[in-house]
Protein backbone atom coordinates (compact mmCIF):
# COMPACT_ATOMS: atom_id res chain seq x y z
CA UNK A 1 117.57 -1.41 171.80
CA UNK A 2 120.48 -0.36 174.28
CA UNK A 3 122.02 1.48 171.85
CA UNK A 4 119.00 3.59 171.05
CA UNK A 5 118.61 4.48 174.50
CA UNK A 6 122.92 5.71 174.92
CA UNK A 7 121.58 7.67 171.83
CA UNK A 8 118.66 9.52 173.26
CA UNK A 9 120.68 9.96 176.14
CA UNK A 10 123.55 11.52 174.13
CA UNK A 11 120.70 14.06 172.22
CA UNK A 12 119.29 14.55 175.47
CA UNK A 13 123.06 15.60 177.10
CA UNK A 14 123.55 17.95 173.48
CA UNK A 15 119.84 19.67 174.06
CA UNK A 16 121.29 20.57 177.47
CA UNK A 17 124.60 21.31 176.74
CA UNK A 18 124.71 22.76 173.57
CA UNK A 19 123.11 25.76 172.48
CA UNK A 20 123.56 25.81 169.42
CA UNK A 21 122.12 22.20 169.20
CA UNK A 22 119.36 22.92 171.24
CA UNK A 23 118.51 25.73 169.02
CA UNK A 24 118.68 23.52 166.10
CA UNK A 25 116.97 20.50 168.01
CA UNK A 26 113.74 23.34 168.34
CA UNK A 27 113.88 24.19 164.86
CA UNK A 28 114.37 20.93 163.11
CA UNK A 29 114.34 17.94 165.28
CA UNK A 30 114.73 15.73 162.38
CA UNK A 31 117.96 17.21 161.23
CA UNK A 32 119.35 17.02 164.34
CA UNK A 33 118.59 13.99 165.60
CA UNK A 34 119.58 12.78 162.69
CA UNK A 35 123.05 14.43 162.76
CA UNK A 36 123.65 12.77 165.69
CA UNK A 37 122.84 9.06 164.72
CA UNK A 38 124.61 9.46 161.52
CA UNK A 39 121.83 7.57 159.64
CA UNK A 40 118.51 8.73 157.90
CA UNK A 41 115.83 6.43 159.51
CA UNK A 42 112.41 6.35 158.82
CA UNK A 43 109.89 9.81 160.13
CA UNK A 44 108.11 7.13 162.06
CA UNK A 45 111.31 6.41 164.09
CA UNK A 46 112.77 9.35 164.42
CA UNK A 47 109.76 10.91 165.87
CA UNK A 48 109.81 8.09 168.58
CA UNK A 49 113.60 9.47 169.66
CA UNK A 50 112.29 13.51 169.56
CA UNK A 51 109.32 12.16 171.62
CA UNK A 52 111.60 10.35 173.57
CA UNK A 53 114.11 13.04 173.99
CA UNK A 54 111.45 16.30 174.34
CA UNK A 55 109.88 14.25 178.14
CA UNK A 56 113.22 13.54 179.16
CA UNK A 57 114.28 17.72 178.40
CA UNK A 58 110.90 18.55 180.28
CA UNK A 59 110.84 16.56 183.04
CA UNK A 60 114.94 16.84 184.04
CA UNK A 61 114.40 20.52 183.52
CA UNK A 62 112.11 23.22 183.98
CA UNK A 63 109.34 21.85 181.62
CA UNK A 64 108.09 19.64 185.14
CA UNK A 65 107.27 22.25 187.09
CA UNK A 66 105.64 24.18 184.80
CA UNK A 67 103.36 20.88 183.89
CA UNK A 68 102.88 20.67 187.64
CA UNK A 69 101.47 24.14 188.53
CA UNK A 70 98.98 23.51 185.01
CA UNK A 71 97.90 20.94 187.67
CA UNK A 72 96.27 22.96 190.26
């Protein structure tokens, strides 16, 4: 389980580092989380990690706020 969570944290890091991940990570989440892992899992887990990995994108950046202001 610790591993899985240094690997959301490294797709998390890429999405915010890397453009061109990011880019790719928005337009095929599979493929890239996939690239990163370096093993095809099943669609049920792998949409756990982009779920996992889209709230932490949103709520270390901008996504938060704009949540927030939906709020009132």
């Amino acid at each position: 389980m610790e591993d899985l969570k240094e690997k959301i944290e490294e797709i998390v890091n890429k999405v915010k580092n890397d453009e061109n991940f990011a880019k790719t990570f928005k337009e095929n989440p599979i493929k890239a989380v996939e690239s990163v892992l370096g093993v095809d899992l099943p669609d049920e887990k792998i949409n756990e990690i982009i779920t996992a990995v889209k709230a932490k994108v949103n709520l270390d950046g901008s996504g938060l706020m704009d949540k927030i202001k939906g709020l009132f």
